[in-house]
N, C-alpha and C. Protein backbone atom coordinates (compact mmCIF):
# COMPACT_ATOMS: atom_id res chain seq x y z
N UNK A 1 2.11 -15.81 -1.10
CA UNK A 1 1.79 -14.49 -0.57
C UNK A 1 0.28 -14.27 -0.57
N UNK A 2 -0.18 -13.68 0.50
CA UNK A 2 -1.51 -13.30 0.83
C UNK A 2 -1.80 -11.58 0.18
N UNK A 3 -2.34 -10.73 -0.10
CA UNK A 3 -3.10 -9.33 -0.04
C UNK A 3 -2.43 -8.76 1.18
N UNK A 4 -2.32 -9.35 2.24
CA UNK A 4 -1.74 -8.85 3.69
C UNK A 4 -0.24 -8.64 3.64
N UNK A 5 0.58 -9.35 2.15
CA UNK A 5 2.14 -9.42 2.76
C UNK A 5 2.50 -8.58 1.69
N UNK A 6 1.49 -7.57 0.82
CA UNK A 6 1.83 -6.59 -0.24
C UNK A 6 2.54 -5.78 0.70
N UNK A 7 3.18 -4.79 -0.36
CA UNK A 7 3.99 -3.50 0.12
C UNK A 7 2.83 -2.43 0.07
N UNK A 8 2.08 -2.55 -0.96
CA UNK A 8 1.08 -1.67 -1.77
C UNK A 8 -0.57 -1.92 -1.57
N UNK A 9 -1.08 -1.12 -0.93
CA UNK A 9 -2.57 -1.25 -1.12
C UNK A 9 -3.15 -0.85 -2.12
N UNK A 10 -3.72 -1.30 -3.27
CA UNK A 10 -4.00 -0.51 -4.30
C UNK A 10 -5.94 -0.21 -4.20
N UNK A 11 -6.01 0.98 -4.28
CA UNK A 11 -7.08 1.86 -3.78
C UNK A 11 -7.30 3.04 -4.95
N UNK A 12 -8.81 3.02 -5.67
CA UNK A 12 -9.33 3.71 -6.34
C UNK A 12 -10.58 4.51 -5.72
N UNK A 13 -10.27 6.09 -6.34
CA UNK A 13 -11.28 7.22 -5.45
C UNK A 13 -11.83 7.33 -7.08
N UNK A 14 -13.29 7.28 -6.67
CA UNK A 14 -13.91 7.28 -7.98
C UNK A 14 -15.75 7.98 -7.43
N UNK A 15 -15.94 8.79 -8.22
CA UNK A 15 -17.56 8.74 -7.82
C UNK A 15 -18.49 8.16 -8.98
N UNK A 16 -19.45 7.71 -9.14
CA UNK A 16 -20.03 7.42 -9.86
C UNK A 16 -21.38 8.31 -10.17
N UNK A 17 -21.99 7.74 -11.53
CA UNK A 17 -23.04 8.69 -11.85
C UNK A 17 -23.95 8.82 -11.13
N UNK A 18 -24.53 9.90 -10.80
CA UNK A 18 -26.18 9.51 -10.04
C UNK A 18 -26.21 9.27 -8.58
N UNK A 19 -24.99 9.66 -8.41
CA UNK A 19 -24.43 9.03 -6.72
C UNK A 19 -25.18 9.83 -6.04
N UNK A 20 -25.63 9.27 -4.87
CA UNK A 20 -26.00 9.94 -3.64
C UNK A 20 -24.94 10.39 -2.48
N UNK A 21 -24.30 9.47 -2.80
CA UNK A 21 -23.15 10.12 -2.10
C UNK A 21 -22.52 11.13 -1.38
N UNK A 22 -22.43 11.64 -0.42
CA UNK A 22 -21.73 13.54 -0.60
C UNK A 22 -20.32 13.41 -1.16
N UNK A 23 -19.67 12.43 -0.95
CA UNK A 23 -18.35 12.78 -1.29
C UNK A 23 -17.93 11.39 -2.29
N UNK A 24 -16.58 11.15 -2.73
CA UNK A 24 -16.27 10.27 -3.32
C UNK A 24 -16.29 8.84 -3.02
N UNK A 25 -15.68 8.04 -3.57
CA UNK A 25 -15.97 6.24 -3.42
C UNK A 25 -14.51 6.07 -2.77
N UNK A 26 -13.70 5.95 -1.95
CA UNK A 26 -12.55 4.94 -2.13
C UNK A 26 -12.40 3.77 -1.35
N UNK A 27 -11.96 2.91 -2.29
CA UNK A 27 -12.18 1.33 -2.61
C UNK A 27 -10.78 0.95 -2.92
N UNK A 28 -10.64 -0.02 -1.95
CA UNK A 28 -9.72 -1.39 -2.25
C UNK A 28 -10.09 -1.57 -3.22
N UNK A 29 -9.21 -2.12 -4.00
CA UNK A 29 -9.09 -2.92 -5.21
C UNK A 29 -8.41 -4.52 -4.71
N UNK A 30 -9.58 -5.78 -4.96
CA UNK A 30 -8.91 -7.12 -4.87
C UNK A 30 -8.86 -7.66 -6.68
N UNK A 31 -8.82 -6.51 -7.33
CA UNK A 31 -8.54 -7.38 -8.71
C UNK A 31 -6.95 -8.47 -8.56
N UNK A 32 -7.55 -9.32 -9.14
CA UNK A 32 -6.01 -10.51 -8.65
C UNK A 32 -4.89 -9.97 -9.89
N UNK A 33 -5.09 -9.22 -11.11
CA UNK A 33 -4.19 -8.67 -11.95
C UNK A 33 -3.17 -7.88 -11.07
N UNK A 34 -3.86 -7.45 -10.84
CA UNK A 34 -3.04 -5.91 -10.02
C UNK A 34 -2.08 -6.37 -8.93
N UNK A 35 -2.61 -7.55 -8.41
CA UNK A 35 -1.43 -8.13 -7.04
C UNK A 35 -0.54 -9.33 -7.92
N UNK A 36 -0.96 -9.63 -9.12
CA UNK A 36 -0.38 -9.99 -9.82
C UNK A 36 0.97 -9.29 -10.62
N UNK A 37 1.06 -8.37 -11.02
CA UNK A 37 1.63 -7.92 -11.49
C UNK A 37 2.67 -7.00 -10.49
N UNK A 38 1.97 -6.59 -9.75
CA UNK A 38 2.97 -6.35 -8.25
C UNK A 38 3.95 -7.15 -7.56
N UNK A 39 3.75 -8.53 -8.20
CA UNK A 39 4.60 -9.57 -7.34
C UNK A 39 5.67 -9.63 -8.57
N UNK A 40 5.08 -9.70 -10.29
CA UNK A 40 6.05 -10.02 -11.02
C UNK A 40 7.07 -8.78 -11.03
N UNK A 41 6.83 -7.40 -10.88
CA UNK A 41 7.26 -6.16 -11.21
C UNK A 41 7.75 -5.68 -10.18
N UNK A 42 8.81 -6.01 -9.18
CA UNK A 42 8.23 -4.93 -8.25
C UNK A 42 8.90 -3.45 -7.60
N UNK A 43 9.82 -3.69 -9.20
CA UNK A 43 10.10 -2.65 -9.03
C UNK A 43 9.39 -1.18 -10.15
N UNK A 44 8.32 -1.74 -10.44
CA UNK A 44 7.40 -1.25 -11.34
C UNK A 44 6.02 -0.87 -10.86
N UNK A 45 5.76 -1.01 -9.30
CA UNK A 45 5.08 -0.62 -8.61
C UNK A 45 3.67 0.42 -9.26
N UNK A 46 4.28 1.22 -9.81
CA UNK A 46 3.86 2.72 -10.35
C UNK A 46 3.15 2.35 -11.72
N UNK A 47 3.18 1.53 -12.43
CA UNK A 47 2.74 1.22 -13.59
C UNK A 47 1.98 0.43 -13.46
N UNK A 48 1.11 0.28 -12.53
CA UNK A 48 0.31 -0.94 -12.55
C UNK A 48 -1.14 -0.55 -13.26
N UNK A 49 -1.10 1.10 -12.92
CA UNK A 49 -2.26 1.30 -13.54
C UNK A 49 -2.46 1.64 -14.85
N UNK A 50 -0.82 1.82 -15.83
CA UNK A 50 -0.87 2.64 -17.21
C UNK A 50 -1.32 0.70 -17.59
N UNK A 51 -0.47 -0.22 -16.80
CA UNK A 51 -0.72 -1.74 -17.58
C UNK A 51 -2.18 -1.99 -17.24
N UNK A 52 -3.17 -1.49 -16.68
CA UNK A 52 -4.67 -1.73 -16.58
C UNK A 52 -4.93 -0.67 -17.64
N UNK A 53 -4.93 0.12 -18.34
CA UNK A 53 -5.50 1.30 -19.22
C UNK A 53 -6.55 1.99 -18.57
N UNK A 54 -5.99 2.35 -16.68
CA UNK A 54 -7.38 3.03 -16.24
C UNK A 54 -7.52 4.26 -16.66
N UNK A 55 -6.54 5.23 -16.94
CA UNK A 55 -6.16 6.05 -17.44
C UNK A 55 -6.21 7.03 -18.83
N UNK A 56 -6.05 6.05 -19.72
CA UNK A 56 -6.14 6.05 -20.94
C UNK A 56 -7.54 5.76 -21.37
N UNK A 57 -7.71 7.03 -22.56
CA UNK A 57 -8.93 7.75 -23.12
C UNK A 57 -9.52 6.35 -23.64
N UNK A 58 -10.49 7.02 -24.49
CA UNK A 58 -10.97 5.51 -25.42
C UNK A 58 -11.12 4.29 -25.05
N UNK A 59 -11.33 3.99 -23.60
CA UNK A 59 -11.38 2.75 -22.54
C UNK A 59 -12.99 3.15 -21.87
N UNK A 60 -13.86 1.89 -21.98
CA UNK A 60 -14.67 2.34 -20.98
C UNK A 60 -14.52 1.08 -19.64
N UNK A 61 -14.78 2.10 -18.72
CA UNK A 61 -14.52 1.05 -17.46
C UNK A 61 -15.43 0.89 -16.19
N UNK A 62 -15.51 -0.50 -15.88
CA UNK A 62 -15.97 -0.50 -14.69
C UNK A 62 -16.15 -1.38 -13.55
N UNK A 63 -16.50 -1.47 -12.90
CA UNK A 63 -16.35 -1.97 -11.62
C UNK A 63 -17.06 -3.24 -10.93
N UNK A 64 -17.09 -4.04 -10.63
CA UNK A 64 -17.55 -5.34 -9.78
C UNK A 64 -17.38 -4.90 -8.11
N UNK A 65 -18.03 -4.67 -7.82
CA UNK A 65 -18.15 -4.43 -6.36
C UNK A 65 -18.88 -5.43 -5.29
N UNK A 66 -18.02 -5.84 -4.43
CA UNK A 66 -19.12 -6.39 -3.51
C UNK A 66 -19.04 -5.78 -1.94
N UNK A 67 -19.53 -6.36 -0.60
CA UNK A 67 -19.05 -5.95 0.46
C UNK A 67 -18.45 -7.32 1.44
N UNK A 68 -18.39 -7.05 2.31
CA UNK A 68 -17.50 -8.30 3.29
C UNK A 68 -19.00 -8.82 3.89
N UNK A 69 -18.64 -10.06 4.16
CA UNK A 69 -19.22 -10.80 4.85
C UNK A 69 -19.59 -9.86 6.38
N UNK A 70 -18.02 -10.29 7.43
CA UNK A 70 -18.01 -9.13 8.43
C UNK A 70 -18.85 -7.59 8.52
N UNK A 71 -18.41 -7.50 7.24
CA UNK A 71 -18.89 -5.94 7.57
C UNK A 71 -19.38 -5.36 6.28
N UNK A 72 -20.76 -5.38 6.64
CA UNK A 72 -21.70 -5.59 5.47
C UNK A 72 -21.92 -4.13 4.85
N UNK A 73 -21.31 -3.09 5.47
CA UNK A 73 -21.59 -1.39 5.04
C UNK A 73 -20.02 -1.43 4.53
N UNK A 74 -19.11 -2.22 4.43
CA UNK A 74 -17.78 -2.09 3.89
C UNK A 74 -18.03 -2.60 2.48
N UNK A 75 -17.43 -1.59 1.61
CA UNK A 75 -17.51 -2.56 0.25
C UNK A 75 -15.60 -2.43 -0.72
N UNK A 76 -15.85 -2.95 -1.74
CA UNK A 76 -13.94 -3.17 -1.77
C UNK A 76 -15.38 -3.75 -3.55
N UNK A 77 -13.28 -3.21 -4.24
CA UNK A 77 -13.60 -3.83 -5.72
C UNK A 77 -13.46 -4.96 -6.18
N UNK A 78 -14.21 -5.65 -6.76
CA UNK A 78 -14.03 -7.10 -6.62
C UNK A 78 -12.96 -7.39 -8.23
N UNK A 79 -13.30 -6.52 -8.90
CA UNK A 79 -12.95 -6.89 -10.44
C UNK A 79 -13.02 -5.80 -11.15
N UNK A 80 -12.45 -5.49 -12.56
CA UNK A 80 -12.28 -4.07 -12.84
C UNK A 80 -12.62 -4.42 -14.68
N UNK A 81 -13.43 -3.45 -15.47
CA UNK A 81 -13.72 -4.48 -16.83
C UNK A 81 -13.01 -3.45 -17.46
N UNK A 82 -12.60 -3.11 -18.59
CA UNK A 82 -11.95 -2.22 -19.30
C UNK A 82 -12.95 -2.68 -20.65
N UNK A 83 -13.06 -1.72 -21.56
CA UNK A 83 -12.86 -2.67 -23.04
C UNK A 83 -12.48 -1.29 -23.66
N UNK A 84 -12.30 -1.47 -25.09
CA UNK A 84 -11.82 -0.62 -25.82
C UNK A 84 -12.71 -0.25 -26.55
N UNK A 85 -13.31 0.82 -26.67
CA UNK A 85 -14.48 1.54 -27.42
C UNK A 85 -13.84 1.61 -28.88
């Protein structure tokens, strides 16, 4: 299976500090956990994020970002770090 033959796009709206931004971030997520665990689970769809601890306090987290080759103003998450404070 490819990213293309998911049921699920998994997509995080996030702003970050200091952003220039006007509005929020949302980003594909290609962490390979997450399509991982989508293939083993799938009827667990919904839990993919309590099993990442994005959620849960006392986690600090963050992000690997890059953009596409193609389309160099597109960017998507490359990797996601958690640790436990």
């Amino acid at each position: 299976m490819t990213i293309k033959n998911y049921p699920l796009r998994p997509v995080i709206t996030y702003r970050c500090s200091n952003c220039t931004s006007k509005g929020p971030h949302e980003q594909q997520v290609l962490e390979w956990g997450i399509y991982e665990w989508l293939r083993q689970h799938p009827d667990e769809a919904s839990n993919v994020w309590d099993n990442l601890r994005m959620k849960d306090a006392g986690y600090y987290r963050s992000f690997l970002v890059g953009n596409m080759a193609l389309y160099r103003t597109s960017f998507v998450i490359i990797s996601m770090f958690r640790l436990k404070l």
